[in-house]
Each structure stands twice: as structure tokens, then as C-alpha cells.
C-alpha atoms as a PDB file:
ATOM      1  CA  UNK A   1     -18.652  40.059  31.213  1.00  0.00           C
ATOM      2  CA  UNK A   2     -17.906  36.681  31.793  1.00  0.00           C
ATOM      3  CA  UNK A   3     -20.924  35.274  32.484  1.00  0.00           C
ATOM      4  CA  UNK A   4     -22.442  37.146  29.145  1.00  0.00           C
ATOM      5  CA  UNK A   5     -19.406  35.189  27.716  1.00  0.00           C
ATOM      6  CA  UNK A   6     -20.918  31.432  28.348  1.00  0.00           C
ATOM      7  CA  UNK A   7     -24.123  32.692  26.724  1.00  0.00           C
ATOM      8  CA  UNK A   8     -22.366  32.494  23.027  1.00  0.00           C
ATOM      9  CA  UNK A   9     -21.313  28.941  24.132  1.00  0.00           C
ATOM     10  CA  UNK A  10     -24.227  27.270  23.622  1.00  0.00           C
ATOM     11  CA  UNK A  11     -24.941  28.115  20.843  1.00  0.00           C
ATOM     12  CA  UNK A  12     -21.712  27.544  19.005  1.00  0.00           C
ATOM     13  CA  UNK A  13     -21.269  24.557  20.288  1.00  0.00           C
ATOM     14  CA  UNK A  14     -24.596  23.256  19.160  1.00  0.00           C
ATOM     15  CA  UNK A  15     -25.129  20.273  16.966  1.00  0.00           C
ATOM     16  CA  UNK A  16     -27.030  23.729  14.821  1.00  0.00           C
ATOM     17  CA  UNK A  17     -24.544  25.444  14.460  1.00  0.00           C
ATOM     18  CA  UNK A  18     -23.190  25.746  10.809  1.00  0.00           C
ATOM     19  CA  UNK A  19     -19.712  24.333  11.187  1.00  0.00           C
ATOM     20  CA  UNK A  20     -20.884  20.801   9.411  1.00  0.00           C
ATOM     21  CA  UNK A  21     -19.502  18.759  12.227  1.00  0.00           C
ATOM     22  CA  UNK A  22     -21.968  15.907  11.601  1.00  0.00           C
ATOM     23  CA  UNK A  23     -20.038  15.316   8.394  1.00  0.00           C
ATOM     24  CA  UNK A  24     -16.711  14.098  10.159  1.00  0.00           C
ATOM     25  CA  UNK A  25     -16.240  11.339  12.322  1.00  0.00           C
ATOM     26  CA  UNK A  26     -12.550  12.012  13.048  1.00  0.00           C
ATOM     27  CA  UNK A  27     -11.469   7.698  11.660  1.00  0.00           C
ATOM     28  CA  UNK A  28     -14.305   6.484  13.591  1.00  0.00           C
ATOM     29  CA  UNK A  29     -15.987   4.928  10.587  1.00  0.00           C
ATOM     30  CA  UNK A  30     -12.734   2.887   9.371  1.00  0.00           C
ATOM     31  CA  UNK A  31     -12.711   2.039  13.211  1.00  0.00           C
ATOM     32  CA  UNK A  32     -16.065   0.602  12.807  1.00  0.00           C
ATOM     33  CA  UNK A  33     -15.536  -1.387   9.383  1.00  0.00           C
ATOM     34  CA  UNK A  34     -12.539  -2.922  10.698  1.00  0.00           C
ATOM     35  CA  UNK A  35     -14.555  -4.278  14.060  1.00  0.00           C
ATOM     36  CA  UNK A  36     -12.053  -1.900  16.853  1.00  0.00           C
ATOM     37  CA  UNK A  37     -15.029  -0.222  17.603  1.00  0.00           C
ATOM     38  CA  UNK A  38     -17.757  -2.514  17.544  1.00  0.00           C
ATOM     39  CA  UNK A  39     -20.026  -1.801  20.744  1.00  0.00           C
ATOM     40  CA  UNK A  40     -20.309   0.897  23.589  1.00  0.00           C
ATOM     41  CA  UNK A  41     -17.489  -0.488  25.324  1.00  0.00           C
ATOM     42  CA  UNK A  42     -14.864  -0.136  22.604  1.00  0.00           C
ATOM     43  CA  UNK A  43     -16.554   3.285  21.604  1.00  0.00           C
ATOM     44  CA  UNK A  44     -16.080   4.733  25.528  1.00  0.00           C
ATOM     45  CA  UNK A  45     -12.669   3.525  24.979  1.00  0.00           C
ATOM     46  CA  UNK A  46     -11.840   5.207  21.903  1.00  0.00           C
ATOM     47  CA  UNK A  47     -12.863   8.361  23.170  1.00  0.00           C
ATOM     48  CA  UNK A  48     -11.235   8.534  26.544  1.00  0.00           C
ATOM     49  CA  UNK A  49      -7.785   7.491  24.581  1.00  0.00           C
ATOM     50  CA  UNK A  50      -8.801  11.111  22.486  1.00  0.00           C
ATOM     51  CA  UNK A  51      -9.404  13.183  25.304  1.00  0.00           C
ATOM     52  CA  UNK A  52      -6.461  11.807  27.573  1.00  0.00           C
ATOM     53  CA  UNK A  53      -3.881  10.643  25.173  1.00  0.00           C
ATOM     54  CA  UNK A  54      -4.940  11.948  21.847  1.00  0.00           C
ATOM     55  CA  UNK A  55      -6.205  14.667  19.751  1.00  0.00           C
ATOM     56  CA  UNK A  56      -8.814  16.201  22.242  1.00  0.00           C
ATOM     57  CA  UNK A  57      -6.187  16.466  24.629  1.00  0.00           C
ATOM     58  CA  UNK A  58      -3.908  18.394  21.991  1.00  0.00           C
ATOM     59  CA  UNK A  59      -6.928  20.755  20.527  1.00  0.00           C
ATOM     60  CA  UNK A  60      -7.468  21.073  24.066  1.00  0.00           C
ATOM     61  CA  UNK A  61      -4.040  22.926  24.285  1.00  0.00           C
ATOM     62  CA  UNK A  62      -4.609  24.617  21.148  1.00  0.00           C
ATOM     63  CA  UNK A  63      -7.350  26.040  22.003  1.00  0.00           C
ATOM     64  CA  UNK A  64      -5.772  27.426  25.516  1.00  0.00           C
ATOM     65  CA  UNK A  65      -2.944  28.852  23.627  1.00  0.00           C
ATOM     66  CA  UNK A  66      -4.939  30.811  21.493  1.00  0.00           C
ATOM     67  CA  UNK A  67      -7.484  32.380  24.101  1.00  0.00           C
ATOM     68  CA  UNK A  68      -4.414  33.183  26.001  1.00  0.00           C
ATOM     69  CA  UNK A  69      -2.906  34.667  23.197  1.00  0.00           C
ATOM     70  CA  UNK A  70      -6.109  36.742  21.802  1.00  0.00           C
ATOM     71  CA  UNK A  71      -7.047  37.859  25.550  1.00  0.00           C
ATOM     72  CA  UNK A  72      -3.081  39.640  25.489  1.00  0.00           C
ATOM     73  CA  UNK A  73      -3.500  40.944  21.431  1.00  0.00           C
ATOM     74  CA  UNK A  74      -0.491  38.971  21.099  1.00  0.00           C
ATOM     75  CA  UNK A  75      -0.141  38.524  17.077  1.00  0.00           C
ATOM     76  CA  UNK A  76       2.622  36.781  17.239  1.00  0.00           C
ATOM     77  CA  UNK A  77       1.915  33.931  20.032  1.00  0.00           C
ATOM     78  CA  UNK A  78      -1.729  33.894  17.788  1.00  0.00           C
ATOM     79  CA  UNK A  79      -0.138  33.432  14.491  1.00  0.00           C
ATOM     80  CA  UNK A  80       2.250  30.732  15.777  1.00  0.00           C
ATOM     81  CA  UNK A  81      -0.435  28.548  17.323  1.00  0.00           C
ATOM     82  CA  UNK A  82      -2.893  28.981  14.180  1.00  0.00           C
ATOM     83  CA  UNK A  83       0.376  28.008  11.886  1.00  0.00           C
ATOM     84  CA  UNK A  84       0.857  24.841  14.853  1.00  0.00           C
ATOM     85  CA  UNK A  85      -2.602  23.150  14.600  1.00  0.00           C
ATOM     86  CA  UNK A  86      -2.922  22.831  11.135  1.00  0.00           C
ATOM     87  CA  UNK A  87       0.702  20.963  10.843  1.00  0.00           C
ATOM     88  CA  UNK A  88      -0.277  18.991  13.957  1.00  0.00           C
ATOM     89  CA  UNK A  89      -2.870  17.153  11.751  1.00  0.00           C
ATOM     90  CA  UNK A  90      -1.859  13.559  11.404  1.00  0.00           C
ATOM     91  CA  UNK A  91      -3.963  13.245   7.790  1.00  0.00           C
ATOM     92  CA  UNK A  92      -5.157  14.817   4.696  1.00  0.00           C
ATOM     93  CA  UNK A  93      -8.489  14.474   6.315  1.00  0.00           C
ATOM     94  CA  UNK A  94      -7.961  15.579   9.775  1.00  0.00           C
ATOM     95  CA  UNK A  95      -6.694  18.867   8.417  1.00  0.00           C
ATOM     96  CA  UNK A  96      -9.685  19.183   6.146  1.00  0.00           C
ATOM     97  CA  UNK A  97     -12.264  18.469   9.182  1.00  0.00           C
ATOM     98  CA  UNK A  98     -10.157  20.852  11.150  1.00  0.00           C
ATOM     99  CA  UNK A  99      -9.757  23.603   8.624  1.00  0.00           C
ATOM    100  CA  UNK A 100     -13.813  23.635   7.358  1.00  0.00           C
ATOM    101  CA  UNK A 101     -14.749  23.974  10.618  1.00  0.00           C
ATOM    102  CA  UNK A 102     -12.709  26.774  11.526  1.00  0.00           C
ATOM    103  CA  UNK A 103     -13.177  28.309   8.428  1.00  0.00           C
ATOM    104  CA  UNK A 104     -16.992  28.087   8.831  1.00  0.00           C
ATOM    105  CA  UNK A 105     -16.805  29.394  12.243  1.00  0.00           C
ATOM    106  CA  UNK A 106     -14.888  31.972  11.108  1.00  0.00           C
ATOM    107  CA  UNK A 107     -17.731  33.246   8.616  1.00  0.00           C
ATOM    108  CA  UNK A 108     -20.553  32.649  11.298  1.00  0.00           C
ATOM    109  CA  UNK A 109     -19.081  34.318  14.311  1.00  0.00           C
ATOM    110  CA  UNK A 110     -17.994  37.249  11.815  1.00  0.00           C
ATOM    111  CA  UNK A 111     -21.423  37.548  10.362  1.00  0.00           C
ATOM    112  CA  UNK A 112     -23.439  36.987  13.568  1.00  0.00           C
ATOM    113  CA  UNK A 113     -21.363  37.627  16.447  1.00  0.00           C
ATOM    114  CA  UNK A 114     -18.971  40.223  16.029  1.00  0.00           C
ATOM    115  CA  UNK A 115     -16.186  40.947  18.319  1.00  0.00           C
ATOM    116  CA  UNK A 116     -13.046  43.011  17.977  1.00  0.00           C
ATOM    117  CA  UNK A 117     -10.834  40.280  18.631  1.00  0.00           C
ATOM    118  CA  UNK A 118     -12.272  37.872  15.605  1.00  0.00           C
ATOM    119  CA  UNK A 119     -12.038  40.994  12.989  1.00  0.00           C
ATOM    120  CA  UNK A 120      -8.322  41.275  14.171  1.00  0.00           C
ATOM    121  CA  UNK A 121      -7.253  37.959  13.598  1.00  0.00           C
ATOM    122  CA  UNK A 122      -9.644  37.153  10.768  1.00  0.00           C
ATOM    123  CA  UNK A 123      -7.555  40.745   8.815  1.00  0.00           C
ATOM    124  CA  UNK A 124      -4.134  39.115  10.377  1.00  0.00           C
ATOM    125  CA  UNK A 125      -4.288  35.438   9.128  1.00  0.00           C
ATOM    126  CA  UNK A 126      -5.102  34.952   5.669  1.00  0.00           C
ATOM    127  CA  UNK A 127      -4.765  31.063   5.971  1.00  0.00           C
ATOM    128  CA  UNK A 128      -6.849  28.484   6.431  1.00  0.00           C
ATOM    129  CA  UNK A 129      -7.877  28.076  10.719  1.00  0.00           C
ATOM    130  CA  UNK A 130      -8.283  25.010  12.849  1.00  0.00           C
ATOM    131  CA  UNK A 131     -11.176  25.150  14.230  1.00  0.00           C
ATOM    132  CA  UNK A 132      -9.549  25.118  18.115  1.00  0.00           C
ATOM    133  CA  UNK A 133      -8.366  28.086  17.268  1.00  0.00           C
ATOM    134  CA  UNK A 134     -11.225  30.215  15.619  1.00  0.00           C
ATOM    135  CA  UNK A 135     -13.255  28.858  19.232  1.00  0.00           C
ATOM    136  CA  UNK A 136     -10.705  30.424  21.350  1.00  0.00           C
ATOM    137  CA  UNK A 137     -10.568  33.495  19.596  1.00  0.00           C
ATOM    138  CA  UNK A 138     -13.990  34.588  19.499  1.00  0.00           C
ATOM    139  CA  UNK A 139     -14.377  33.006  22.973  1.00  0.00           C
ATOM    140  CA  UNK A 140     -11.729  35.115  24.160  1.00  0.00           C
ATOM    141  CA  UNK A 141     -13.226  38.530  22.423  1.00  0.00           C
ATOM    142  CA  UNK A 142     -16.516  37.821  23.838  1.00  0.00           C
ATOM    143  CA  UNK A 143     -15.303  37.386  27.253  1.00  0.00           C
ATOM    144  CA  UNK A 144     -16.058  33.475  28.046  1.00  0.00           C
ATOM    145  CA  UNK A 145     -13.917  32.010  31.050  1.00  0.00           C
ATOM    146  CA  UNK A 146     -11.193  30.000  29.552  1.00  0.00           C
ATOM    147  CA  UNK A 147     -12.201  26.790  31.913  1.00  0.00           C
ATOM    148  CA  UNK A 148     -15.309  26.829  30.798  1.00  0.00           C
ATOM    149  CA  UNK A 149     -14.444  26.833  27.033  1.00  0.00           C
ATOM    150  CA  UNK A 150     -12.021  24.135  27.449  1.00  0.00           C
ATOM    151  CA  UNK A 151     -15.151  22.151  28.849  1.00  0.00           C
ATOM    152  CA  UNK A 152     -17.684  22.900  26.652  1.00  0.00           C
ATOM    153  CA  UNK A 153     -15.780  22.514  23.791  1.00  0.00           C
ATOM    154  CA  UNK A 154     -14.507  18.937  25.149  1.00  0.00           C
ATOM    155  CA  UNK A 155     -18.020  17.824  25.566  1.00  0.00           C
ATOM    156  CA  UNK A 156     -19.056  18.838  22.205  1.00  0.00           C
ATOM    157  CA  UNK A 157     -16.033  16.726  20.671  1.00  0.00           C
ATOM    158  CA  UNK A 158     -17.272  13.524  22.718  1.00  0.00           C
ATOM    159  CA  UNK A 159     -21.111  14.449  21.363  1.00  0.00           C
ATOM    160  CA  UNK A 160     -19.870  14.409  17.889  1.00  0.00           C
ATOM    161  CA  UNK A 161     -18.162  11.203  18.350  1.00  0.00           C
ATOM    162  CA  UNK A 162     -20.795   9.767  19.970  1.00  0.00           C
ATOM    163  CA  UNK A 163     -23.189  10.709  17.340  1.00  0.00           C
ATOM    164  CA  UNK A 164     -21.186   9.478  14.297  1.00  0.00           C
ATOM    165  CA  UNK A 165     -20.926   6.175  16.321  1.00  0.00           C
ATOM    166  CA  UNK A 166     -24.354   6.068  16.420  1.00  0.00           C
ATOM    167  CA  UNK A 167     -25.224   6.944  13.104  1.00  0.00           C
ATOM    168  CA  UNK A 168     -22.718   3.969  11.653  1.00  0.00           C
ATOM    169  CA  UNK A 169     -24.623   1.328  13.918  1.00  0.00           C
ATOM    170  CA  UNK A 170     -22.804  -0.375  16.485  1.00  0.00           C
ATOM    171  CA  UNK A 171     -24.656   1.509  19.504  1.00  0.00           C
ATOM    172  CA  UNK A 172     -28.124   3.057  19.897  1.00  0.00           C
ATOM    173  CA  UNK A 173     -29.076   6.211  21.352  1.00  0.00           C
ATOM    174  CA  UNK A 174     -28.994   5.519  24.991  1.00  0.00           C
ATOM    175  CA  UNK A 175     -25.519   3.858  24.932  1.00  0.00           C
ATOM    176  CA  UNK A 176     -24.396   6.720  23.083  1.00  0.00           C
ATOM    177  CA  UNK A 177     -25.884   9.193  26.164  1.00  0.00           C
ATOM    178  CA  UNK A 178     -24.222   6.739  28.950  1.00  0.00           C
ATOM    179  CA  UNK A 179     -20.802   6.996  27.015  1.00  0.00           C
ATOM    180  CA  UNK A 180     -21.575  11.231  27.053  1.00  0.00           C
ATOM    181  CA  UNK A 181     -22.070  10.587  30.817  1.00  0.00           C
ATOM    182  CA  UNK A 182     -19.187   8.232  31.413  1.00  0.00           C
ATOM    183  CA  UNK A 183     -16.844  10.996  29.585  1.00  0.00           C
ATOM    184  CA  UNK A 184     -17.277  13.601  32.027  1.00  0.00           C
ATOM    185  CA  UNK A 185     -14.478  13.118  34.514  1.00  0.00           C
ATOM    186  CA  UNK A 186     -12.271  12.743  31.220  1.00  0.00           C
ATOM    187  CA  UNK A 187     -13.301  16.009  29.774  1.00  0.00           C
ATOM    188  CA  UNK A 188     -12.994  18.123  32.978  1.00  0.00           C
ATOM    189  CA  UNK A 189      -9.161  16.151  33.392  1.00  0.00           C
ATOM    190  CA  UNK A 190      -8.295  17.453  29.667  1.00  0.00           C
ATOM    191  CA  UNK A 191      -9.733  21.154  30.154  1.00  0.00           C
ATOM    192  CA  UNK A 192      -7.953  21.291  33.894  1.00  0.00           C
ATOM    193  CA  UNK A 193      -4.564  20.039  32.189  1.00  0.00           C
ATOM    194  CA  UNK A 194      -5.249  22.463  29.440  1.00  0.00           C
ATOM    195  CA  UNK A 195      -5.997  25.386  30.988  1.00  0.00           C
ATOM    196  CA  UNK A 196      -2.528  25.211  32.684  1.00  0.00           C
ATOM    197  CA  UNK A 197      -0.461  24.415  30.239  1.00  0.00           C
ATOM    198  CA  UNK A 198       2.018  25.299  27.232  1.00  0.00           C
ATOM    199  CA  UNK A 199       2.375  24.429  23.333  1.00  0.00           C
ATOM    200  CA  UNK A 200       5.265  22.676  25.318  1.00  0.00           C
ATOM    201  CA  UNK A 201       2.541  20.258  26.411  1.00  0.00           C
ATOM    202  CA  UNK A 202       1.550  19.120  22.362  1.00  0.00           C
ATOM    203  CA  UNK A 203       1.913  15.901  22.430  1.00  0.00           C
ATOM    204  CA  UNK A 204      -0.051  12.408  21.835  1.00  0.00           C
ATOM    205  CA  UNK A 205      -0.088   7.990  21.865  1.00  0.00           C
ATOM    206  CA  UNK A 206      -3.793   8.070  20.152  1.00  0.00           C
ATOM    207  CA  UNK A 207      -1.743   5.939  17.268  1.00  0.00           C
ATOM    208  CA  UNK A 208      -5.007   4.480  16.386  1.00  0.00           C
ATOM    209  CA  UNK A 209      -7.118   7.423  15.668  1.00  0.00           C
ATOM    210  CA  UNK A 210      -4.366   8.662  13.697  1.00  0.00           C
ATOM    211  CA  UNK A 211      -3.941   5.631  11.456  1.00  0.00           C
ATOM    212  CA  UNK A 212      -7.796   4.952  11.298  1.00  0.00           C
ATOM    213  CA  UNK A 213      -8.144   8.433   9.620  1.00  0.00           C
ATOM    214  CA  UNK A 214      -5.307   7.665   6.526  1.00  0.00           C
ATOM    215  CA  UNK A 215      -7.094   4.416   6.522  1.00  0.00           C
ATOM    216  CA  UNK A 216     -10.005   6.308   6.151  1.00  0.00           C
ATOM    217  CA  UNK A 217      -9.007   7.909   3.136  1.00  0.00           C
ATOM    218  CA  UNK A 218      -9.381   5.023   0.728  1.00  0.00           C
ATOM    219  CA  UNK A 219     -12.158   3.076   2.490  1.00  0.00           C
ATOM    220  CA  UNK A 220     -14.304   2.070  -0.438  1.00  0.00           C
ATOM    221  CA  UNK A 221     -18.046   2.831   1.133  1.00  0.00           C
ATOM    222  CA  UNK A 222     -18.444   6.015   3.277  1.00  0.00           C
ATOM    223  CA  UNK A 223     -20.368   8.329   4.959  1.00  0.00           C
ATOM    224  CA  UNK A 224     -18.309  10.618   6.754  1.00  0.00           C
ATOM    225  CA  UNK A 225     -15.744  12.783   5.068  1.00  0.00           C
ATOM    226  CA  UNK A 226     -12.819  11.770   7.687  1.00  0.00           C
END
């Protein structure tokens, strides 16, 4: 069962997959117009500051906490981590690239992958759904192996970074795949921490990211949405 599990994996966690993720770049553009990420160095840095300090590291959690807590059928622990991630969002925007994507999980995995576990919570919680959350639910109905959630979804976060850093200019394709490559040791640190740990554990000093994405919210010219 778990093995069938990692199958799903792929292809949520595809660039194809209808969750609009190439829309958001999570501050990274007002990071870019303001010159603090200007190259592949500065980029590699921004990223490993998400996934070790910041709000990889945290979703990271999330997403733990709400496996664990649709693996048991524990409503309660479920409902309390769903209500968690959206206030943990430092911006108007960062809840709105958090709560689309859930949300349009949501309808995908309900329409094309159907598992007890995603009806249940779907008929439960009426809100909107961090995405984190909707990924450990139906990963946890359709049997995937928490560890290896944790680290596909981790590596999926630093592709979608990487990508919207590419798309605004200040790296080219084959930077962008070295950075991928140079985040691996950071994403398997994030998903072991996370696979261990506790909402006790929410916590963050990506200040940055956090400010770049309010900034973000005025910047005159953009692309992204956040």
C-alpha cells in the first residue's frame, strides 16, 4: 500500500498539476526588484533560509501534523492544524497562494483521486485549506509514507522557486537546476526534522521572505500574484 502511495506523488506534485503554482513566487519577485536576489548565489541562499529557517520548514510541519492526524481519523488534531496554517501566513498574499492551492487540490484529488480520508475532511472543514494540509490528507488516505511526502513535497517548493527565479531573469536554466541540486541535503534536513516533530516545533527567522511578500503587495509592475 505504500509503495502504490508514492505513485499519486508524482503526479501531484507536478509542475501539471492544476494547483496554479507557477502563478506565485512566494516575495521572490520584490526580492528581485529590490537587487537581494540578484544571481544564483543569492537565489540558493534564499531558499535554504526557507527550508531551514523559514516557511518550508513550517509547511513542512504542517504538513506532518496533518498526515499524522488523517492516518488516526483524528477530527479534532485535523481541524486544529487546518485552522493553524492559514493564521500562520505572514501576508494577505501568502494566505491567498496557500489557500488557492489547497483549495484547487482539494477539487482535483476529489474529482480524480478519491480517497475516504479527503471526502471526510473535505464534508468536515468548510473553510478555506492550506495547501500543506490538503497534501497530507490525501497523501495520508492513499497510503504514501510520510518521509517521503515530506520530501517530495520539499523539492517541489524549491522547483517552484527556482522556476519563478528564472522566469524574472536573474538566472538561466542551468543555474536554476544546480540550485535544485545544491538544495537536496536541505530538503531531506527539513522532511527528517519534520517527520519527528510537533505543532510545538512552528516556528521561523525567514524575516525577509516575510517582509518581501507585504512588499510585494504594492509593487507597481508584476507578474506573480505573491
Amino acid at each position: 500500500m505504500a509503495e502504490a502511495g508514492l505513485l499519486p506523488l508524482l503526479v501531484w506534485l507536478s509542475p501539471a498539476f492544476p494547483v496554479g503554482a507557477f502563478a506565485y513566487s512566494h516575495g521572490l519577485e520584490w526580492a528581485v526588484e529590490t537587487g537581494q536576489v540578484s544571481d544564483a548565489a543569492s537565489a540558493q541562499a534564499w531558499i535554504a533560509d526557507l527550508l531551514d529557517a523559514g516557511s518550508g520548514r513550517n509547511d513542512a510541519v504542517l504538513l506532518a501534523a496533518a498526515h499524522r492526524a488523517a492516518s488516526a481519523g483524528d477530527r479534532g488534531a485535523l481541524g486544529a492544524v487546518a485552522e493553524l496554517a492559514l493564521a500562520l501566513q505572514p501576508s494577505r498574499e501568502r494566505r491567498l497562494e496557500a489557500a488557492a492551492q489547497g483549495n484547487a487540490f482539494m477539487i482535483a484529488v476529489r474529482s480524480a483521486w478519491p480517497c475516504a480520508a479527503v471526502d471526510r475532511f473535505a464534508a468536515e472543514w468548510t473553510d478555506d485549506v492550506a495547501y500543506p494540509v490538503a497534501l497530507g490528507v490525501a497523501a495520508a488516505g492513499h497510503g504514501a509514507p510520510l518521509g517521503a511526502v515530506l520530501e517530495a513535497a520539499l523539492l517541489a517548493f524549491v522547483g517552484n522557486l527556482v522556476s519563478a527565479v528564472v522566469r524574472l531573469g536573474p538566472i538561466g536554466q542551468t543555474d536554476g537546476q544546480k540550485i535544485i541540486a545544491a538544495m537536496l541535503p536541505h530538503v531531506r534536513s527539513a522532511a527528517s526534522f519534520a517527520e519527528s516533530s510537533s505543532l510545538d516545533d512552528v516556528g521561523g527567522a525567514a524575516y525577509r521572505s516575510d517582509i518581501a511578500s507585504l512588499r510585494h503587495e504594492t509593487q507597481y509592475s508584476r507578474l506573480f500574484r505573491s
